[in-house]
Protein backbone atom coordinates (compact mmCIF):
# COMPACT_ATOMS: atom_id res chain seq x y z
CA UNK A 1 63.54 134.96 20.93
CA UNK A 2 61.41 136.28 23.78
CA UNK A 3 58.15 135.54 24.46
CA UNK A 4 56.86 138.41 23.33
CA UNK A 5 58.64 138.19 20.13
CA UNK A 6 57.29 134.52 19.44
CA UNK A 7 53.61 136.01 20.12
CA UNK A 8 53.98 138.85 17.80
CA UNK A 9 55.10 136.54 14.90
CA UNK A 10 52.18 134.43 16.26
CA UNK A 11 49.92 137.05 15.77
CA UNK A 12 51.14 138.41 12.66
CA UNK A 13 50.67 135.03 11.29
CA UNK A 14 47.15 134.82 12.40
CA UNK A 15 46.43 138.28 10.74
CA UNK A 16 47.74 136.94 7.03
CA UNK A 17 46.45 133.41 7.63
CA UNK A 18 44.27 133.83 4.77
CA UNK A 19 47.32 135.27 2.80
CA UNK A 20 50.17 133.04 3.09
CA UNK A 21 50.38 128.85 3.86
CA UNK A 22 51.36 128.50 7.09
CA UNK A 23 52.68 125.64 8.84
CA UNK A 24 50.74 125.02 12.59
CA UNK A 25 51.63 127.07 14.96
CA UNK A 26 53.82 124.35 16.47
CA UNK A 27 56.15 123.80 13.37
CA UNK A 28 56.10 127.43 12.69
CA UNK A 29 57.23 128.48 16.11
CA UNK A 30 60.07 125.62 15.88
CA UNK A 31 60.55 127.17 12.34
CA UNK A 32 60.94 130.44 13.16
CA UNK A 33 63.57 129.63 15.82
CA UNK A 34 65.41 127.50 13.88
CA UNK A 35 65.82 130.84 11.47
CA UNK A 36 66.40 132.80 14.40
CA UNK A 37 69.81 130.75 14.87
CA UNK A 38 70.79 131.16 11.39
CA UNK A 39 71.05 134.55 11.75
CA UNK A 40 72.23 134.93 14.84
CA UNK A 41 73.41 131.12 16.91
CA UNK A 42 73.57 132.65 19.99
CA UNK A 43 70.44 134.35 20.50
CA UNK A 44 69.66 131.98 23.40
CA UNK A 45 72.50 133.02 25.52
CA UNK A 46 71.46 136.22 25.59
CA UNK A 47 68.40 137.75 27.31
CA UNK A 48 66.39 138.56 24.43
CA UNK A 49 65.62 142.22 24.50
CA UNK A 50 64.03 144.11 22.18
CA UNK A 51 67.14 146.14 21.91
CA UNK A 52 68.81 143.15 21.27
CA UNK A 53 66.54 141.97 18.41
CA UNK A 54 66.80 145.27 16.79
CA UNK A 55 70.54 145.10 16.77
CA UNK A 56 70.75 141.38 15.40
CA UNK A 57 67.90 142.15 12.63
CA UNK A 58 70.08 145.30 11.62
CA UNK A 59 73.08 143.35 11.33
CA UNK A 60 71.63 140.86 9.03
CA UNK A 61 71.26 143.55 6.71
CA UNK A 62 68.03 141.50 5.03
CA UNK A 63 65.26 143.06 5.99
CA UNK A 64 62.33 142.21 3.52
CA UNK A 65 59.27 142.33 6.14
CA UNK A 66 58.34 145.99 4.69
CA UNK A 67 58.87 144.88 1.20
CA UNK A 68 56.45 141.74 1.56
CA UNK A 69 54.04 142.42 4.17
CA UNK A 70 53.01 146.05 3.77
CA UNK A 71 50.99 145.83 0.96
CA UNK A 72 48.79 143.46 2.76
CA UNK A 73 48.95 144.93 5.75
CA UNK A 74 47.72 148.14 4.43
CA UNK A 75 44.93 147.36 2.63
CA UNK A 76 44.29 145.09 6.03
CA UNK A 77 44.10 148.50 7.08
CA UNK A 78 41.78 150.00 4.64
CA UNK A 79 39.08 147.06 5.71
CA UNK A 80 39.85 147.19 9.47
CA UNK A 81 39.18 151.48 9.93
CA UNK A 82 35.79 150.77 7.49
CA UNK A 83 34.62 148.42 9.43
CA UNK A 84 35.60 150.22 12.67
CA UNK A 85 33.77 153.17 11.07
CA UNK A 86 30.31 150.92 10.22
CA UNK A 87 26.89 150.65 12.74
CA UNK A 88 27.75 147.65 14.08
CA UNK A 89 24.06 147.03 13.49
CA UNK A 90 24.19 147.64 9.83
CA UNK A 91 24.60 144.10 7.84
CA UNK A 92 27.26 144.92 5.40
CA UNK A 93 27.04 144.20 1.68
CA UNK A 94 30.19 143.09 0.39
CA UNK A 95 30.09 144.20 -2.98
CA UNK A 96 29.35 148.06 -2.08
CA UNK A 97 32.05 147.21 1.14
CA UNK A 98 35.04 146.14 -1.14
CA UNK A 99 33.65 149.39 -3.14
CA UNK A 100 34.07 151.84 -0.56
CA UNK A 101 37.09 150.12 0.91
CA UNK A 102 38.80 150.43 -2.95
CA UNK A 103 37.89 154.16 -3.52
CA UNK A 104 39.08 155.23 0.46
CA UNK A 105 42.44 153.27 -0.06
CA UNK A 106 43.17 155.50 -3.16
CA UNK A 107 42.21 158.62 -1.40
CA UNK A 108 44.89 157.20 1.45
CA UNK A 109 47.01 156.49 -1.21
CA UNK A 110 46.68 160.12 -3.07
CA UNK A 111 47.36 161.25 0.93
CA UNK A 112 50.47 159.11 0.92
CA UNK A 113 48.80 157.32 4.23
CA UNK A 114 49.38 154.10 2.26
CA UNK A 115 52.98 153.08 0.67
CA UNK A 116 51.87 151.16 -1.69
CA UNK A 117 49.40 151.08 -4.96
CA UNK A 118 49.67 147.20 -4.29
CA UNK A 119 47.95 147.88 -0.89
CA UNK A 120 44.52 149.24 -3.22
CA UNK A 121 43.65 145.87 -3.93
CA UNK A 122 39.87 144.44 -4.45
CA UNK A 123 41.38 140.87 -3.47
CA UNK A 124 42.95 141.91 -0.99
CA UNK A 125 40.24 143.73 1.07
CA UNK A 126 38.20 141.06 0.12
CA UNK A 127 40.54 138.26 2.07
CA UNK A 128 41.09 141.14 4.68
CA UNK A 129 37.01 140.89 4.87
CA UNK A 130 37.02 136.98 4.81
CA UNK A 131 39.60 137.33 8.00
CA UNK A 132 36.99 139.92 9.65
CA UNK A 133 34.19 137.67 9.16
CA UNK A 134 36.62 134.49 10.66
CA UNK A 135 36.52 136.72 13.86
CA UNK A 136 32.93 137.78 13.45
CA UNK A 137 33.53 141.40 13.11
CA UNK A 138 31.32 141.07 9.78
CA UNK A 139 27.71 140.09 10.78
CA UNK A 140 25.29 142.88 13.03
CA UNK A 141 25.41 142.80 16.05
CA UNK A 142 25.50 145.26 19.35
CA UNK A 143 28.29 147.11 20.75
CA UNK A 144 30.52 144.85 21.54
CA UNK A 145 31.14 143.74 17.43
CA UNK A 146 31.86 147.70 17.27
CA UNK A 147 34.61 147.48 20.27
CA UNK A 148 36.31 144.11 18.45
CA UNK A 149 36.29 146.14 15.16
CA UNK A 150 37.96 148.82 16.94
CA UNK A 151 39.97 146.37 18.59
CA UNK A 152 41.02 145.38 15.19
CA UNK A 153 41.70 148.37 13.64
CA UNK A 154 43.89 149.00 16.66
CA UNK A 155 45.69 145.46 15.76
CA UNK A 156 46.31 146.50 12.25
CA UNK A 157 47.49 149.97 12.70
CA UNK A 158 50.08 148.63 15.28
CA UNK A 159 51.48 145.72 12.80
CA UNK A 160 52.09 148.62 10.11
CA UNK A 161 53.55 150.79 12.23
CA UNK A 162 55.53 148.20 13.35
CA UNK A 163 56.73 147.57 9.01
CA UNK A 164 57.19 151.29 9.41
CA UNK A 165 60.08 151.00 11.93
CA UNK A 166 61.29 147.50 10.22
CA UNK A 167 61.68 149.83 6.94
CA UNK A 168 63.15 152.95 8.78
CA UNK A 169 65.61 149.93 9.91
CA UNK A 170 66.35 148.99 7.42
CA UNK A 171 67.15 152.13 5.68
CA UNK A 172 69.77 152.99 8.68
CA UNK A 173 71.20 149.93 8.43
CA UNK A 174 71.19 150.27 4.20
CA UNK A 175 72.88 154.14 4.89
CA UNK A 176 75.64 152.57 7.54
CA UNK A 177 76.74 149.90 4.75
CA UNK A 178 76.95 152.63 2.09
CA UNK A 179 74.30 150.92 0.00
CA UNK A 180 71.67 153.68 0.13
């Protein structure tokens, strides 16, 4: 696994920290190598590219990370562009917040932006929210809480997208094993 690799899984587990049990980020990076080898033992030898990643994941033919993780990620996504879209000078009232966060994931939903009903969940925004207000994206402040939030949003969009191409791969790879 290349660096890179081991810091997007780090990230993505920092994004659903509130979601999922974790082990620390030591165990889980062990962990996640150790499965690594199980699908593929020779990953070390080999230089790690992303190419190469997307080859051994398609070969596994068990790709679940759209299955599991989009319906969080999305509504992750529903909070993240509301917030981005907020004053950042406006104190937010959670309540009304989950509210509007709820009725613009259906409308994304109605707009197939969002895969998922799952993803138009009041829990989830509100862990989504809790996560925000971990990296103080929640409380007024001055322009810099607006460029985080954007930063965020930007953080979100890019770990669904990147479910997007883990489902179109898995579709290929579903097609080239006649299982479609």
């Amino acid at each position: 696994m290349t660096v890179s690799q081991a810091d997007k899984a780090l990230r993505l587990r920092e994004l659903l920290v509130h979601e999922f049990f974790f082990a620390d980020k030591r165990v889980f990076s062990d962990q996640l190598e150790a499965e690594t080898g199980l699908l593929d033992p020779g990953w070390r030898a080999r230089t790690g590219s992303p190419e190469q990643a997307q080859a051994m994941l398609e070969d596994t033919g068990f790709l679940l990370a759209h299955r599991v993780l989009r319906p969080f990620l999305e509504g992750y996504l529903v909070v993240a562009d509301r917030l981005a879209a907020r004053d950042p000078r406006e104190p937010i009232e959670e309540p009304r917040f989950l509210d509007e966060c709820r009725a613009v994931g259906g409308q994304w939903l109605l707009q197939r932006r969002l895969h998922s009903p799952e993803s138009v969940s009041r829990e989830l925004f509100a862990t989504a929210l809790r996560l925000a207000r971990h990296r103080d994206l929640v409380d007024p402040g001055r322009e810099e809480v607006a460029e985080r939030r954007r930063e965020f949003l930007a953080e979100v969009r890019r770990t669904v997208e990147h479910t997007t191409t883990i489902a179109e791969l898995d579709e290929r790879s579903r097609e080239a094993r006649g299982d479609a």
